[in-house]
C-alpha atoms as a PDB file:
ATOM      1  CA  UNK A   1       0.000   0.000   0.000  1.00  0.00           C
ATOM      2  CA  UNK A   2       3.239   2.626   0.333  1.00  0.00           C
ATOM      3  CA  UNK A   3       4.284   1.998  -3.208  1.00  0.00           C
ATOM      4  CA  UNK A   4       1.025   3.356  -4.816  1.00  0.00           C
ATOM      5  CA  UNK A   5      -1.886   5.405  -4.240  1.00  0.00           C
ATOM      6  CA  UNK A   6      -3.715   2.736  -5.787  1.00  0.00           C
ATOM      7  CA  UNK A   7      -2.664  -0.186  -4.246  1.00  0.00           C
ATOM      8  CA  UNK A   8      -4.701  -2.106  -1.980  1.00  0.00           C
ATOM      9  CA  UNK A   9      -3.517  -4.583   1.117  1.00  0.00           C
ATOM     10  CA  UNK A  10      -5.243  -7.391   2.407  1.00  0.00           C
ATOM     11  CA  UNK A  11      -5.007  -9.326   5.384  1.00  0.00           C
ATOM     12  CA  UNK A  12      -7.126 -12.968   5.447  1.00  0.00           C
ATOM     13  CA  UNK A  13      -7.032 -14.772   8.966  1.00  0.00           C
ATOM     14  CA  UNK A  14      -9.034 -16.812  10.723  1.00  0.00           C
ATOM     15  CA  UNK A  15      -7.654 -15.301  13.734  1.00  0.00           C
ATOM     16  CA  UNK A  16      -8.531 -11.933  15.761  1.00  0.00           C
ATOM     17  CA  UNK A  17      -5.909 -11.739  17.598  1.00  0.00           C
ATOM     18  CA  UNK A  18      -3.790 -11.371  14.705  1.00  0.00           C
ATOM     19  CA  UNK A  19      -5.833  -8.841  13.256  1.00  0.00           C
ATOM     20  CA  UNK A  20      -5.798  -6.987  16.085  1.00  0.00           C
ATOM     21  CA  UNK A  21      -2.219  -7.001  16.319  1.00  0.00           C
ATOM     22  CA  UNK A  22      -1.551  -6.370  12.629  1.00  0.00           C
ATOM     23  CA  UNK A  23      -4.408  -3.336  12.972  1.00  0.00           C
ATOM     24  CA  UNK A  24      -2.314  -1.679  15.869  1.00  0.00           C
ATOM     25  CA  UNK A  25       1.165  -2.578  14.384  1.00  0.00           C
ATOM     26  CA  UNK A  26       0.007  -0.643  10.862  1.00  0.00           C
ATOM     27  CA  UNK A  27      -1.206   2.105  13.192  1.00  0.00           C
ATOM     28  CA  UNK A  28       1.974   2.326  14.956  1.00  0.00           C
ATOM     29  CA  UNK A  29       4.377   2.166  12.474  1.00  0.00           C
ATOM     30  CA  UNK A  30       2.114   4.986  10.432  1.00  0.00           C
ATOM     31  CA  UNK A  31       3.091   7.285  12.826  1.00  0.00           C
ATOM     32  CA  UNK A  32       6.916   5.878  13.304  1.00  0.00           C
ATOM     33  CA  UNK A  33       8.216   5.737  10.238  1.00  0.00           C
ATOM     34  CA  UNK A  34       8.494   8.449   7.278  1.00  0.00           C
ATOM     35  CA  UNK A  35       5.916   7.022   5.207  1.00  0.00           C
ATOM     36  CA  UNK A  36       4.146   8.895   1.521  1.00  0.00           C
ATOM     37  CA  UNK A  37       1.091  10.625   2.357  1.00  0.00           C
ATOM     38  CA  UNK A  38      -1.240   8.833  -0.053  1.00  0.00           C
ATOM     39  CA  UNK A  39      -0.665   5.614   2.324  1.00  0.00           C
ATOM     40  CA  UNK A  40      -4.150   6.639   4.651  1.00  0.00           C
ATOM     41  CA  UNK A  41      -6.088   6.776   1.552  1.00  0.00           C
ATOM     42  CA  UNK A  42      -4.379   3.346   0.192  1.00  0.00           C
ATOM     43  CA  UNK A  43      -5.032   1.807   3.330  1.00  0.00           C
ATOM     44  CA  UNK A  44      -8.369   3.292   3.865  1.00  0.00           C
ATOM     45  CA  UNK A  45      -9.320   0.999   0.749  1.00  0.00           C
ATOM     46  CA  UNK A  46      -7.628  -2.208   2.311  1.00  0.00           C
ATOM     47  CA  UNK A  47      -9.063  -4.512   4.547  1.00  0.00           C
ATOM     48  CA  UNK A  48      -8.096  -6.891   7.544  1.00  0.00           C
ATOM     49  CA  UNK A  49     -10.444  -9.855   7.118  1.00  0.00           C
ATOM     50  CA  UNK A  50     -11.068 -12.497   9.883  1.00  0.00           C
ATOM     51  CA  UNK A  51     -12.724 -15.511   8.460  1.00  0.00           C
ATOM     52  CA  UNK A  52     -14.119 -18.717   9.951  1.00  0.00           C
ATOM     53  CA  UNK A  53     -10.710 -20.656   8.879  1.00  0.00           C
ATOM     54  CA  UNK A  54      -8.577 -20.938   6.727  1.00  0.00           C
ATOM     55  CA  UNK A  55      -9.844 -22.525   3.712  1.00  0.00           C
ATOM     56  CA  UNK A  56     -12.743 -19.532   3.532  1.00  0.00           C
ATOM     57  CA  UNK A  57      -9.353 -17.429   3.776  1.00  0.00           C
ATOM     58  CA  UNK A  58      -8.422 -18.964   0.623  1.00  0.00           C
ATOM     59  CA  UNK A  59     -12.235 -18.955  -1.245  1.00  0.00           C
ATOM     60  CA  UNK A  60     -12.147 -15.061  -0.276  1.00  0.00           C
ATOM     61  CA  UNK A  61      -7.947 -14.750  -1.999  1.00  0.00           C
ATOM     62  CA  UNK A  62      -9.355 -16.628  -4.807  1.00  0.00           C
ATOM     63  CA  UNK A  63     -12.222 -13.574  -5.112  1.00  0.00           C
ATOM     64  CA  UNK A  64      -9.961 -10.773  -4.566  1.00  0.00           C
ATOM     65  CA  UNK A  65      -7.611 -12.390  -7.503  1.00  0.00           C
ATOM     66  CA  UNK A  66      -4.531 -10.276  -6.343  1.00  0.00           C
ATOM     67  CA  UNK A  67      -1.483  -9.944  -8.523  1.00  0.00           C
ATOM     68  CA  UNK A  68       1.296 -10.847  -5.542  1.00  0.00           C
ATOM     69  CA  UNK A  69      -0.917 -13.227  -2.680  1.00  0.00           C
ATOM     70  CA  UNK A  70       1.733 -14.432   0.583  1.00  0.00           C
ATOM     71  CA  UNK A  71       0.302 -17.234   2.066  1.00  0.00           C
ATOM     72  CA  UNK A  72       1.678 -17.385   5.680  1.00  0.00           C
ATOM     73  CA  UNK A  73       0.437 -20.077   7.287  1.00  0.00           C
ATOM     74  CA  UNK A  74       2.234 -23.433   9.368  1.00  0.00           C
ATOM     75  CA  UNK A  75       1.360 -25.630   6.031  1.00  0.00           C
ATOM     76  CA  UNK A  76       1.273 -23.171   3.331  1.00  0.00           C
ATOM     77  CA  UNK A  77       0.684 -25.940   1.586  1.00  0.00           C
ATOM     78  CA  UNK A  78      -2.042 -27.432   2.408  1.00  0.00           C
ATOM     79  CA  UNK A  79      -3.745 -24.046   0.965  1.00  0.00           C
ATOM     80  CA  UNK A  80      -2.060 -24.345  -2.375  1.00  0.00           C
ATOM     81  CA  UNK A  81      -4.934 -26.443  -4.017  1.00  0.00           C
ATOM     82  CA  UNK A  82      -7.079 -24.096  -2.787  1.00  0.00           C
ATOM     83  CA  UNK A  83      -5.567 -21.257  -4.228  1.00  0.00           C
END
């Protein structure tokens, strides 16, 4: 999302605490680092999904169709015929 005005960031978990971390972290490091000014708008058309598990993570990727997708997971995978 700091590359391009345009750019969109997604985060798909099937876990709140996560999102709750990530949501603080991005918060946090907003205001640390030296970071372009278009990144609030960018980010303001992102979203921080939490989903039942992890193969509606994967169903909701698959529907978002993004050009670079990280799959972080223990058994990344496991998700790959999903994806």
């Amino acid at each position: 999302a700091e590359h391009d005005p345009d750019a969109r960031a997604f985060l798909l978990t099937d876990s709140m605490v996560l999102a709750q971390q990530v949501q603080q972290a991005v918060a946090n490091w907003h205001q640390k680092l030296s970071l372009p000014d278009f990144l609030l708008n960018s980010l303001q058309h992102s979203g921080l999904y939490v989903l039942p598990d992890l193969t509606e993570c994967a169903k909701a990727a698959n529907s978002l169709a993004p050009e670079h997708l990280q799959v972080m997971t223990e058994n990344p995978a496991a998700l790959w015929p999903l994806l």
